[in-house]
PDB file of N, CA and C in Angstrom:
ATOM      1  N   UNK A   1     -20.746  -3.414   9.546  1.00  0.00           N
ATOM      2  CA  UNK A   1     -20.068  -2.194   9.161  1.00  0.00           C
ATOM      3  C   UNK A   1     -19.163  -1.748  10.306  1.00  0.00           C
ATOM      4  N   UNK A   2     -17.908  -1.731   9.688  1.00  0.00           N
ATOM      5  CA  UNK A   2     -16.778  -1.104  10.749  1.00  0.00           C
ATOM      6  C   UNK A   2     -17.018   0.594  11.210  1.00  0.00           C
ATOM      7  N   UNK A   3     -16.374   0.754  12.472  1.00  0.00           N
ATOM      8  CA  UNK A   3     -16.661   2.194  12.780  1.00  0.00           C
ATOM      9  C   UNK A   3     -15.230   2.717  12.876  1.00  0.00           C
ATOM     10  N   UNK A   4     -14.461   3.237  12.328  1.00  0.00           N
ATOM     11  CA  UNK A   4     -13.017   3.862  12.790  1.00  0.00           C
ATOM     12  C   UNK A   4     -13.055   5.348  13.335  1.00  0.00           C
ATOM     13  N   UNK A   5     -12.877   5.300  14.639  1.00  0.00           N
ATOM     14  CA  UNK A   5     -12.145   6.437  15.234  1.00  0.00           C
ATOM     15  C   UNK A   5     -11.158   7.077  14.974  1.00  0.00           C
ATOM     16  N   UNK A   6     -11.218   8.544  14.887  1.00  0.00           N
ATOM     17  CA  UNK A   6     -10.157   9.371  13.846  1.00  0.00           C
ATOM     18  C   UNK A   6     -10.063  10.595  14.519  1.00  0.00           C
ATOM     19  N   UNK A   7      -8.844  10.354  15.644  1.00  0.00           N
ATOM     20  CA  UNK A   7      -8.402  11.383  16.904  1.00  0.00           C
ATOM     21  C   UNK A   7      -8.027  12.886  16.030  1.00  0.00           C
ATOM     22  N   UNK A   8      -9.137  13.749  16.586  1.00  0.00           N
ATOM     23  CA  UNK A   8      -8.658  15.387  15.639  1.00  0.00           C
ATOM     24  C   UNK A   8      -6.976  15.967  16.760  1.00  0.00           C
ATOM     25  N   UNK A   9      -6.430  16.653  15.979  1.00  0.00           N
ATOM     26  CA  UNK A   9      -5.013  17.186  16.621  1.00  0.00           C
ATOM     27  C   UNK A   9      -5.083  18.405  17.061  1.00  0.00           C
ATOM     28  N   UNK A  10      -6.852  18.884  16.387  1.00  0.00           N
ATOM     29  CA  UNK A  10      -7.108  20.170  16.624  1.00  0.00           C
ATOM     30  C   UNK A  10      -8.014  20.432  17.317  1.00  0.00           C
ATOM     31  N   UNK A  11      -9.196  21.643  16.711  1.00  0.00           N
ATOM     32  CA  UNK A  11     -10.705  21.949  16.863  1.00  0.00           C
ATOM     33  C   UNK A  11     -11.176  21.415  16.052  1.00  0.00           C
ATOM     34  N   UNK A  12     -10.687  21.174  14.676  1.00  0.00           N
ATOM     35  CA  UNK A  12     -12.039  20.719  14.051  1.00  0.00           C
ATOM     36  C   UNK A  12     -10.822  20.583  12.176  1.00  0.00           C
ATOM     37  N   UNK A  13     -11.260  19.427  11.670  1.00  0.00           N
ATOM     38  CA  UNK A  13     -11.080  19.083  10.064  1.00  0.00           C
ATOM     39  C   UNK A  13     -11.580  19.522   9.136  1.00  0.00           C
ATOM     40  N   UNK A  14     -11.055  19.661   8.159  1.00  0.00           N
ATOM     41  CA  UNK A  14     -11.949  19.329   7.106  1.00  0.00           C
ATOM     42  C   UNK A  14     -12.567  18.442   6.820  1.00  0.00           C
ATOM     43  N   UNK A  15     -13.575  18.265   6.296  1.00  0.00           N
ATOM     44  CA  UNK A  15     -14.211  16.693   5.597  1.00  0.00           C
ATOM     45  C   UNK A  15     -13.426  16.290   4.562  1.00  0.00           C
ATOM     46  N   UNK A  16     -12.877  17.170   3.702  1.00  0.00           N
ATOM     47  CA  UNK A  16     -12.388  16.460   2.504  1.00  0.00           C
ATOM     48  C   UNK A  16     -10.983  16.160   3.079  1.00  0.00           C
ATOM     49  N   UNK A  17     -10.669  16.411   3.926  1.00  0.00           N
ATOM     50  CA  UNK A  17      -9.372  15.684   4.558  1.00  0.00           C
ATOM     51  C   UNK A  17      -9.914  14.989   5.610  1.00  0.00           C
ATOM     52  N   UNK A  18     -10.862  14.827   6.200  1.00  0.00           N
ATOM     53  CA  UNK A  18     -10.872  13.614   6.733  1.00  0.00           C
ATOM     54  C   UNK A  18     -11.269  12.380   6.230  1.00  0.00           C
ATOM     55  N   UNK A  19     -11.898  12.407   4.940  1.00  0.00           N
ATOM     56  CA  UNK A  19     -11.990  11.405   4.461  1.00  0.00           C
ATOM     57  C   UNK A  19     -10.560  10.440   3.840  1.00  0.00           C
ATOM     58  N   UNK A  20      -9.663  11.614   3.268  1.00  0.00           N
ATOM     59  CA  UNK A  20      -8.301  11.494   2.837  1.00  0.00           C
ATOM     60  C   UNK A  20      -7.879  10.445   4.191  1.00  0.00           C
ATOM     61  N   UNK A  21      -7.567  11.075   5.581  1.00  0.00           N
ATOM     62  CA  UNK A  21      -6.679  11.055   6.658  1.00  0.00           C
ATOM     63  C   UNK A  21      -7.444   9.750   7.227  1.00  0.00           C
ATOM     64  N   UNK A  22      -8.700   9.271   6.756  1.00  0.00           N
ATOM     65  CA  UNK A  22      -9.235   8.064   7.478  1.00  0.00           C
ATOM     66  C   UNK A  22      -9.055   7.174   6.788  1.00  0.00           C
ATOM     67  N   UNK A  23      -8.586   7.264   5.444  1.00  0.00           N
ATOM     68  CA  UNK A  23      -8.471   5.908   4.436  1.00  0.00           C
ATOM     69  C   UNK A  23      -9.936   5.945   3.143  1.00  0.00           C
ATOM     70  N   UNK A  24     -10.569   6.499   4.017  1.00  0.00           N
ATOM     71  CA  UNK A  24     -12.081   6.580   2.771  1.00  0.00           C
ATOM     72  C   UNK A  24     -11.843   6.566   1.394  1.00  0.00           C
ATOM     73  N   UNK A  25     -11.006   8.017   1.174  1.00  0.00           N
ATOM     74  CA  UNK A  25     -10.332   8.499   0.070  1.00  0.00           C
ATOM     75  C   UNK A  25      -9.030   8.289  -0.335  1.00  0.00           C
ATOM     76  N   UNK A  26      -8.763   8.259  -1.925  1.00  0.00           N
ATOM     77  CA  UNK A  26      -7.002   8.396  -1.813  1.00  0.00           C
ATOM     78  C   UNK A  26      -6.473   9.637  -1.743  1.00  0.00           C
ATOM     79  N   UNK A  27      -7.286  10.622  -1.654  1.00  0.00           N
ATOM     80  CA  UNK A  27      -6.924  12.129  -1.987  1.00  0.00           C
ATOM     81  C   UNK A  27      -8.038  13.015  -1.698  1.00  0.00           C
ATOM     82  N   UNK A  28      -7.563  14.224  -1.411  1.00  0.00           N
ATOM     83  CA  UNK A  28      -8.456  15.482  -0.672  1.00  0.00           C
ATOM     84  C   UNK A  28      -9.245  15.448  -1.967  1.00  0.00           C
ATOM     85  N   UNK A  29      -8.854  15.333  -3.258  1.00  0.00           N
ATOM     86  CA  UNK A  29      -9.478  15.507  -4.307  1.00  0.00           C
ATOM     87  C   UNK A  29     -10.585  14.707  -4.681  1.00  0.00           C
ATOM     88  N   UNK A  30      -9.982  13.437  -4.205  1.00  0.00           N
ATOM     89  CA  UNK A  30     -11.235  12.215  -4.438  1.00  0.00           C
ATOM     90  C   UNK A  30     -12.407  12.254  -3.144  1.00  0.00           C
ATOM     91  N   UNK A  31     -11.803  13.064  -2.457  1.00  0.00           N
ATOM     92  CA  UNK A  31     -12.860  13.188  -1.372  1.00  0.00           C
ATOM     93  C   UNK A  31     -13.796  14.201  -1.317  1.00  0.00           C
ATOM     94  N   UNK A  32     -13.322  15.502  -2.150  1.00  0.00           N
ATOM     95  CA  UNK A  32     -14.383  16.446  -2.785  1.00  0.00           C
ATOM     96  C   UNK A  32     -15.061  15.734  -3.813  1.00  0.00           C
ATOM     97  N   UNK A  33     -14.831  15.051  -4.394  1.00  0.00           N
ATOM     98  CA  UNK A  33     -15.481  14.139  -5.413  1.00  0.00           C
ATOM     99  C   UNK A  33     -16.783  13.644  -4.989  1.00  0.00           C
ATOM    100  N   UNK A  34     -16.642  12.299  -4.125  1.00  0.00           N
ATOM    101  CA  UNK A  34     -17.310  11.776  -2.892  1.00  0.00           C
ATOM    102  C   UNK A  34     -18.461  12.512  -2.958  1.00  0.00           C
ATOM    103  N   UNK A  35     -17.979  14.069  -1.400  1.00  0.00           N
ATOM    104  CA  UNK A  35     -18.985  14.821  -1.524  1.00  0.00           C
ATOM    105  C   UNK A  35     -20.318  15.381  -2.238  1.00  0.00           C
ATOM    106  N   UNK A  36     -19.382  15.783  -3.378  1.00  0.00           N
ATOM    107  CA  UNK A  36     -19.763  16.261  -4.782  1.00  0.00           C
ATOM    108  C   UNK A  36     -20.911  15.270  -4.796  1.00  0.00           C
ATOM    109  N   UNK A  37     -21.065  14.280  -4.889  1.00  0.00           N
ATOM    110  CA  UNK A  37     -21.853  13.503  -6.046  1.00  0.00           C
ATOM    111  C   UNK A  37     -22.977  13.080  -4.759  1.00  0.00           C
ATOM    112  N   UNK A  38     -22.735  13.593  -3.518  1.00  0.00           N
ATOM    113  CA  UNK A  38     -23.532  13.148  -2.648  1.00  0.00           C
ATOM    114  C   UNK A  38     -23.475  12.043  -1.803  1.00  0.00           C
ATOM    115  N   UNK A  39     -22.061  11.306  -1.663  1.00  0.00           N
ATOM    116  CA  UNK A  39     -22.482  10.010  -1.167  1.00  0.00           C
ATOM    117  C   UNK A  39     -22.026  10.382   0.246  1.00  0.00           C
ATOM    118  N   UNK A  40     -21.764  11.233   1.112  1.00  0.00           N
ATOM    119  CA  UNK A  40     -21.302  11.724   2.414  1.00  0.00           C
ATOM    120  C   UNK A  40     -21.884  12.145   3.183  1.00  0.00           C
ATOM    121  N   UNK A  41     -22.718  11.676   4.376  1.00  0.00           N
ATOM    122  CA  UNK A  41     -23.442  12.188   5.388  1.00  0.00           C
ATOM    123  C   UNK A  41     -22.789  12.555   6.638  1.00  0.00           C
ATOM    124  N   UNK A  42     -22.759  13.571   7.358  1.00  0.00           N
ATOM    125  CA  UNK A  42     -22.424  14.258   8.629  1.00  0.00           C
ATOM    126  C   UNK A  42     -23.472  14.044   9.624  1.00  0.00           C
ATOM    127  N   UNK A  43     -23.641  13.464  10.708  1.00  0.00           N
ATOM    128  CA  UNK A  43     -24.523  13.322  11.744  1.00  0.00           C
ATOM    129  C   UNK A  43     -25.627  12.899  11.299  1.00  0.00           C
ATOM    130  N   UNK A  44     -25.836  11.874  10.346  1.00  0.00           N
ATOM    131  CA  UNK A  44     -26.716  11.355   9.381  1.00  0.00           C
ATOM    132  C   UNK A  44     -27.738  12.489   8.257  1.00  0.00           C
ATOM    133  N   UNK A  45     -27.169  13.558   7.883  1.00  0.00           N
ATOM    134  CA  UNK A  45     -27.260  14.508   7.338  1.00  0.00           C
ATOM    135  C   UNK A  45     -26.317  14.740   5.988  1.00  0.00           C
ATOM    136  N   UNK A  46     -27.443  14.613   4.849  1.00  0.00           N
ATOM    137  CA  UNK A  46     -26.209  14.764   3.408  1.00  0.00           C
ATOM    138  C   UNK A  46     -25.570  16.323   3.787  1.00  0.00           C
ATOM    139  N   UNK A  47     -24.077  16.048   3.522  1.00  0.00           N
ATOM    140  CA  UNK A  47     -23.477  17.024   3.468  1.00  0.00           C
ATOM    141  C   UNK A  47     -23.076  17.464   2.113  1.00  0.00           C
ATOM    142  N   UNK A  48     -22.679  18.571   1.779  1.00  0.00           N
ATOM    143  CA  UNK A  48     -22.480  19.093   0.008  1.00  0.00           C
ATOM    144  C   UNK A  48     -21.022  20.285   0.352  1.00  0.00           C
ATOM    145  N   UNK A  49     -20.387  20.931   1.617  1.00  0.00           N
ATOM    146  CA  UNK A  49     -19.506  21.637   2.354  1.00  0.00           C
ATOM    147  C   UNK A  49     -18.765  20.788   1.897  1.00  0.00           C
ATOM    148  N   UNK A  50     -17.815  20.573   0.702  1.00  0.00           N
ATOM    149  CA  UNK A  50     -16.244  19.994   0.639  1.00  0.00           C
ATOM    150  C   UNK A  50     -15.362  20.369   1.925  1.00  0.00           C
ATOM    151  N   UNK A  51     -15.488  21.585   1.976  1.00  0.00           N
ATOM    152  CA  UNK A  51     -14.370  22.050   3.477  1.00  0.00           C
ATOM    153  C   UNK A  51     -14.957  22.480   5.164  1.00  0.00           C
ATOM    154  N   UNK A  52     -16.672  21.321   5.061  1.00  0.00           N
ATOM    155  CA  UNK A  52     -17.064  21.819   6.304  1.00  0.00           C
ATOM    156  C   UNK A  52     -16.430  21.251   7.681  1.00  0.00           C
ATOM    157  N   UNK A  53     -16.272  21.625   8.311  1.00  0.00           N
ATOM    158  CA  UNK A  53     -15.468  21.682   9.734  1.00  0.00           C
ATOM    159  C   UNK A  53     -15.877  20.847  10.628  1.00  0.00           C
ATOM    160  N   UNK A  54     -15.627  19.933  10.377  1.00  0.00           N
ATOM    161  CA  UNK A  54     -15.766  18.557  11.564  1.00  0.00           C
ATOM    162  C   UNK A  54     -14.916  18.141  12.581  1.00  0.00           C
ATOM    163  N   UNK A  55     -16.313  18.245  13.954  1.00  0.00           N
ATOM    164  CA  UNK A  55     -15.298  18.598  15.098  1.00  0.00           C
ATOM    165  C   UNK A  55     -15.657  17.032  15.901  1.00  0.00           C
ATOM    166  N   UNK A  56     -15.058  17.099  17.089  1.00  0.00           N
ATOM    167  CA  UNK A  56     -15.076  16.469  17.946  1.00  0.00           C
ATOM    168  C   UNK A  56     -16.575  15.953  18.283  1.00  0.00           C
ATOM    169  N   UNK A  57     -16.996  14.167  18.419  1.00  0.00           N
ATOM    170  CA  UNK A  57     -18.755  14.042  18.561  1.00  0.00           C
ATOM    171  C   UNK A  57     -18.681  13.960  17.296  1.00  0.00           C
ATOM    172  N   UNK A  58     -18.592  14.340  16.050  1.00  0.00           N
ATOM    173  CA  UNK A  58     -19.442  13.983  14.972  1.00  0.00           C
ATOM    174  C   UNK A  58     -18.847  12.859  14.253  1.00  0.00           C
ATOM    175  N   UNK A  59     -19.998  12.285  13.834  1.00  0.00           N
ATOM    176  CA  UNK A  59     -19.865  10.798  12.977  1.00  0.00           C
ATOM    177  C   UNK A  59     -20.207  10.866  11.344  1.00  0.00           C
ATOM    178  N   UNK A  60     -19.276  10.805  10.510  1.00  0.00           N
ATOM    179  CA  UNK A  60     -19.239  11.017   9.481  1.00  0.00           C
ATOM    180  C   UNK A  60     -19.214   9.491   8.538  1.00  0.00           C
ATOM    181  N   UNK A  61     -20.610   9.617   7.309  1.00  0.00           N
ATOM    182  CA  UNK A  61     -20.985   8.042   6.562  1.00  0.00           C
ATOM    183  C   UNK A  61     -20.071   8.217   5.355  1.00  0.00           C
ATOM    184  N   UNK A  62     -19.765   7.416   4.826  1.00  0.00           N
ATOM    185  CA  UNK A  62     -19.296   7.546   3.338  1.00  0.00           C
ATOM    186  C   UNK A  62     -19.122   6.014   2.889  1.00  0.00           C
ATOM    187  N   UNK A  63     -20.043   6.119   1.280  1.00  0.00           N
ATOM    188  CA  UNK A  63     -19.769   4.526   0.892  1.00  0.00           C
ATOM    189  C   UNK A  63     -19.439   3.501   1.614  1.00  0.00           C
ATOM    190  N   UNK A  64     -20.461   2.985   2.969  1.00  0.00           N
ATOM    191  CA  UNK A  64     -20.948   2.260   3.578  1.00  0.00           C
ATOM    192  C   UNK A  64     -19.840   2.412   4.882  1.00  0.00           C
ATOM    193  N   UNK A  65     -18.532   3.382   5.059  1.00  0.00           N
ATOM    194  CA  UNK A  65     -17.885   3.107   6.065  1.00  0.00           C
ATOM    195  C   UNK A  65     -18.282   4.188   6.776  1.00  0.00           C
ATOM    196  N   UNK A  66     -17.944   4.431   8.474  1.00  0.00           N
ATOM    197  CA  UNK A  66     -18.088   5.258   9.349  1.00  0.00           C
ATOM    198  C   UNK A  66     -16.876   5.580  10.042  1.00  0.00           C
ATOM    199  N   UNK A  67     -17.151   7.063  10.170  1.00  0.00           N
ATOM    200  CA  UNK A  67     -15.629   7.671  10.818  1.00  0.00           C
ATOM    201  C   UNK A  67     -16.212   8.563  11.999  1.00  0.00           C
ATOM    202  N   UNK A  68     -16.238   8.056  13.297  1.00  0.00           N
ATOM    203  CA  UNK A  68     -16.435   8.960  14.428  1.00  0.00           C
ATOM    204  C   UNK A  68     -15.152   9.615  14.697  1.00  0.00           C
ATOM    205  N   UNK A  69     -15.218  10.914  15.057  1.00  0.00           N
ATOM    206  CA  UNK A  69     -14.483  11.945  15.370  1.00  0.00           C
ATOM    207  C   UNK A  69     -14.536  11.928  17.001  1.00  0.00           C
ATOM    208  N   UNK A  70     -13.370  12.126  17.429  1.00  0.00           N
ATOM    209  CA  UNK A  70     -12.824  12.255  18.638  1.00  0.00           C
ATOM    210  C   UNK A  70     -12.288  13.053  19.258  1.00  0.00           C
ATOM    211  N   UNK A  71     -11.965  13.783  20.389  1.00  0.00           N
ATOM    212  CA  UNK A  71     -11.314  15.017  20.679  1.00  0.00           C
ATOM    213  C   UNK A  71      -9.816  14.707  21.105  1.00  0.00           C
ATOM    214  N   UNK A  72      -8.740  14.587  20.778  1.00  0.00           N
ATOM    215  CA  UNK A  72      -7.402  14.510  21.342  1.00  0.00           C
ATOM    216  C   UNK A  72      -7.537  14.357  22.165  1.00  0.00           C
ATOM    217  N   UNK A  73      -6.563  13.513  23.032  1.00  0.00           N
ATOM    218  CA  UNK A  73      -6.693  12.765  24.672  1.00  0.00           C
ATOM    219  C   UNK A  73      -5.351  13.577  24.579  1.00  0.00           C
ATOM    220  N   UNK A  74      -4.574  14.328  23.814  1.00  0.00           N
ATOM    221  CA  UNK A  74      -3.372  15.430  24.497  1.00  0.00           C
ATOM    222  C   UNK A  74      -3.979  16.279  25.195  1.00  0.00           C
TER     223      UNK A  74
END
């Protein structure tokens, strides 16, 4: 299982756009979807927050891929 690093520009994402902005999803929509139905864990924790705030350090699961979050090196 691949791990992709996904540099924030900010403080902190959405989930349903980071799934969008990492490739997971084709759309913020399909990524509330995702959520929705349960297949999305936050720090190995089911998440159900369509718009919870994922910051820098956290590692986010979805349908077998992984997206660690990073803090901007700006």
């Amino acid at each position: 299982m691949d791990t992709l690093e996904f540099e924030l520009r900010g403080e902190h994402v959405a989930l349903c756009d980071l799934l969008k902005l990492s490739g997971i999803a084709d759309s913020s929509g399909q990524g509330k979807h995702m959520i929705a139905n349960g297949d999305v864990t936050v720090d190995s924790q089911l998440e159900s927050r369509k718009t919870a705030k994922i910051r820098a350090n956290q590692t986010v699961r979805c349908l077998g891929q992984t997206v660690r979050v990073v803090a901007s090196q700006a």
